[in-house]
PDB file of N, CA and C in Angstrom:
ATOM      1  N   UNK A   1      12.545  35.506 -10.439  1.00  0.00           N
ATOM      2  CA  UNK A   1      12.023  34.466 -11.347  1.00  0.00           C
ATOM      3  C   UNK A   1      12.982  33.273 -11.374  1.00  0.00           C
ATOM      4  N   UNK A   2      14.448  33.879 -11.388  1.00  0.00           N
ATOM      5  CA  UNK A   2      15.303  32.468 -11.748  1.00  0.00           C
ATOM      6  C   UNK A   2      15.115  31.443 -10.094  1.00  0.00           C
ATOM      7  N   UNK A   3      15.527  32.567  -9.305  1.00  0.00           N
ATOM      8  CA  UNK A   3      15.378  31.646  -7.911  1.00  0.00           C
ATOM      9  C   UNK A   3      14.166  30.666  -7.983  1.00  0.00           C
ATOM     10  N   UNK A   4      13.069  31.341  -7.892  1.00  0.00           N
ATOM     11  CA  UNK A   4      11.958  30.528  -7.436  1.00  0.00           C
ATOM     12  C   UNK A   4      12.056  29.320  -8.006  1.00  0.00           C
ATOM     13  N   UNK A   5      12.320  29.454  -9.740  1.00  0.00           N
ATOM     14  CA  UNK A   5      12.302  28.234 -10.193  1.00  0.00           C
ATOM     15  C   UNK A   5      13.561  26.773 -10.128  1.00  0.00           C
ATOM     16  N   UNK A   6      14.329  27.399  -9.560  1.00  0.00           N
ATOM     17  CA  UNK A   6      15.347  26.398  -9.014  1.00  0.00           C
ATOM     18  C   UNK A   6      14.798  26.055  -7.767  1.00  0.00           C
ATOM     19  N   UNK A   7      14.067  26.716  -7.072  1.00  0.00           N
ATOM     20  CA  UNK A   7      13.736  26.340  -5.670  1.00  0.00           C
ATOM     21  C   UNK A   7      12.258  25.317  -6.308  1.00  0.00           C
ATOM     22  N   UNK A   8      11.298  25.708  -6.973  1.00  0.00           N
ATOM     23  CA  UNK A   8      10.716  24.436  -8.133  1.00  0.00           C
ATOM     24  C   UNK A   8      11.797  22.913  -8.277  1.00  0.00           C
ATOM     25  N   UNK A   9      12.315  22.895  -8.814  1.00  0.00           N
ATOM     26  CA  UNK A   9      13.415  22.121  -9.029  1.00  0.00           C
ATOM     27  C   UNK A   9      14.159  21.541  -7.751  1.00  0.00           C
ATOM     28  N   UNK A  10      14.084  21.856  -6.776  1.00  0.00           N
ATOM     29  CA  UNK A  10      14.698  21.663  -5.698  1.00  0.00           C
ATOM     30  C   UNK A  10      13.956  20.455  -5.621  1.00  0.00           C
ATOM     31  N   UNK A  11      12.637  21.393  -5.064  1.00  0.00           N
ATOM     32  CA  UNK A  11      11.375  20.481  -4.396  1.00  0.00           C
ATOM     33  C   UNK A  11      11.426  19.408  -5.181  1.00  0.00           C
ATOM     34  N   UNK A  12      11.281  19.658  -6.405  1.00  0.00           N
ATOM     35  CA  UNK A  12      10.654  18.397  -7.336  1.00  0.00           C
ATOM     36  C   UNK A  12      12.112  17.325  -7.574  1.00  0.00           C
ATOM     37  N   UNK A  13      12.943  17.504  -6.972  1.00  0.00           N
ATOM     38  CA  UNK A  13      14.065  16.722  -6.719  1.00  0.00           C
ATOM     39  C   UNK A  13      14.138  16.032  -5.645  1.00  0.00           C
ATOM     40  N   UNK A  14      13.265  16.371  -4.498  1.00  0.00           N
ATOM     41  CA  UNK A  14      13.362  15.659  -2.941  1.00  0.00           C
ATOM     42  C   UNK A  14      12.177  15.120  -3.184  1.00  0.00           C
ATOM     43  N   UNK A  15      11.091  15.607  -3.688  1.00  0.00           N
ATOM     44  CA  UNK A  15       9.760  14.592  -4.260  1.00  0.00           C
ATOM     45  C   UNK A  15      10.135  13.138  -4.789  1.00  0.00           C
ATOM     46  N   UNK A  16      11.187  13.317  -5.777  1.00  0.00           N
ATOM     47  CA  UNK A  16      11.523  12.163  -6.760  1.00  0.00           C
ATOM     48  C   UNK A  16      12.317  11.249  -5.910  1.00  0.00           C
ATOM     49  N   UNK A  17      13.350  11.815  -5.012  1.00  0.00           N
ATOM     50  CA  UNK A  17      14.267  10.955  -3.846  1.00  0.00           C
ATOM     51  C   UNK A  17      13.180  10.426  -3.106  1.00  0.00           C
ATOM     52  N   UNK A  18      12.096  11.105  -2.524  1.00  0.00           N
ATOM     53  CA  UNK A  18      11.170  10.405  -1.594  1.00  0.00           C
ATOM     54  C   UNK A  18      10.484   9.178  -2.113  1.00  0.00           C
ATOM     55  N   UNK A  19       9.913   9.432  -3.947  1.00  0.00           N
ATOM     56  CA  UNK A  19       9.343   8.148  -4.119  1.00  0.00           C
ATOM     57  C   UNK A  19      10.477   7.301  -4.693  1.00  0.00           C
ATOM     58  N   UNK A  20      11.530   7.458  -4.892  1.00  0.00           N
ATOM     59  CA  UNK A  20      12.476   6.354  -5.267  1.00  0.00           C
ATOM     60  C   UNK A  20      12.378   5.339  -3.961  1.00  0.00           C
ATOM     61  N   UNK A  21      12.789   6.015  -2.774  1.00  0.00           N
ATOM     62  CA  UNK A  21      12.814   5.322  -1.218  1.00  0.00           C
ATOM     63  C   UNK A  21      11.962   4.895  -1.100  1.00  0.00           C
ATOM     64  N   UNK A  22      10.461   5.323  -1.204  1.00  0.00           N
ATOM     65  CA  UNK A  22       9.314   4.517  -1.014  1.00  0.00           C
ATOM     66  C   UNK A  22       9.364   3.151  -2.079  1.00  0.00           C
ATOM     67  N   UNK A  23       9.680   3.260  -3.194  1.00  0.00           N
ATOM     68  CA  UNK A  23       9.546   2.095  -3.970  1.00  0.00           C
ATOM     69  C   UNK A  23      10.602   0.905  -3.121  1.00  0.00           C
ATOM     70  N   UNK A  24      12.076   1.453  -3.290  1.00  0.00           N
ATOM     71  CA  UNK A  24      12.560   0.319  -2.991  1.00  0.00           C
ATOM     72  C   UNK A  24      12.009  -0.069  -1.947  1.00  0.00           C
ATOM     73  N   UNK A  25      11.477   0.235  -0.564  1.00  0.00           N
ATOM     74  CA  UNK A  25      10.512  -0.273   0.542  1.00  0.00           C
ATOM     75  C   UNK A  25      10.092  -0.759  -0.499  1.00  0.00           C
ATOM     76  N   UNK A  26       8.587  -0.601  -0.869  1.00  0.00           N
ATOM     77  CA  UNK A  26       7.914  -1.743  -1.698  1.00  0.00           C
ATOM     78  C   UNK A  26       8.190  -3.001  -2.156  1.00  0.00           C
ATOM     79  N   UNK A  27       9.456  -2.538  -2.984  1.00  0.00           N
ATOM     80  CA  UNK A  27      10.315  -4.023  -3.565  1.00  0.00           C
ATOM     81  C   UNK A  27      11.026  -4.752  -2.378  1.00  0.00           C
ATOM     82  N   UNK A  28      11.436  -4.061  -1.330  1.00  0.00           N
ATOM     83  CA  UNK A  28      11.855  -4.769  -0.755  1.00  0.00           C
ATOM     84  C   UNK A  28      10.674  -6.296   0.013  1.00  0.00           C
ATOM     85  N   UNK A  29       9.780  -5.318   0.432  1.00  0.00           N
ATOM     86  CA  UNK A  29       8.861  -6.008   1.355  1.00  0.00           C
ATOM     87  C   UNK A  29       8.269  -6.680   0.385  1.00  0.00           C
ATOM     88  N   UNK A  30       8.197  -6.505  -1.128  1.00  0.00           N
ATOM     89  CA  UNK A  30       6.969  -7.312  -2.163  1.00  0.00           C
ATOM     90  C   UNK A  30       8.042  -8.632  -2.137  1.00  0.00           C
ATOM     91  N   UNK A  31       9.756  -8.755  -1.953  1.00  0.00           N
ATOM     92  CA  UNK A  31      11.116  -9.657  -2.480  1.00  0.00           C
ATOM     93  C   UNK A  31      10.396 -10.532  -0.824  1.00  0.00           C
ATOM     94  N   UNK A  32      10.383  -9.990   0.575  1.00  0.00           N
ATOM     95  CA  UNK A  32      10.606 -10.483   1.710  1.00  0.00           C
ATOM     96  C   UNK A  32       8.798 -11.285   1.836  1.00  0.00           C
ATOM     97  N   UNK A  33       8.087 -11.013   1.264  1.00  0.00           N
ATOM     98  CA  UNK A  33       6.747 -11.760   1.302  1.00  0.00           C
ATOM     99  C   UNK A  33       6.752 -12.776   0.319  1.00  0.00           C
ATOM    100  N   UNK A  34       7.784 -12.825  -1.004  1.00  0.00           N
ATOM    101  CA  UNK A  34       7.354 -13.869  -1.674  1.00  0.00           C
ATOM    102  C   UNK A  34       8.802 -15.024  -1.188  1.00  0.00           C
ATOM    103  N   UNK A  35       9.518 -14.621  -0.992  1.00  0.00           N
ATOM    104  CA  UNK A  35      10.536 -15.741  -0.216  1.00  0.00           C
ATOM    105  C   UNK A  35      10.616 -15.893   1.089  1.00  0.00           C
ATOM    106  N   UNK A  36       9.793 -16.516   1.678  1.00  0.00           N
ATOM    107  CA  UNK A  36       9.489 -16.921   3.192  1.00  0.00           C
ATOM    108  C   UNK A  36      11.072 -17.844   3.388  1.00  0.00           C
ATOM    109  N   UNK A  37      11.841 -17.040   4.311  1.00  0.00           N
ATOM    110  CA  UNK A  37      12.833 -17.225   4.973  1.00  0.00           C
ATOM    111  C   UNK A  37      13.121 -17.809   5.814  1.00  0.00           C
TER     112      UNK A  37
END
């Protein structure tokens, strides 16, 4: 029981890293489309 749920927790920790990375992409490319360089 204890494992699994740290291994829960794992996942849902590399979930949260994945959409952090996806956002900043976002912000980045939403920063690089509104200031034409």
């Amino acid at each position: 029981m204890r494992g699994s749920k740290a291994k829960m927790i794992a996942e849902l920790e590399d979930k949260a890293r994945e959409m952090i990375a996806e956002g900043r992409k976002i912000r980045i490319m939403m920063s690089k489309q509104q200031d034409p360089v």
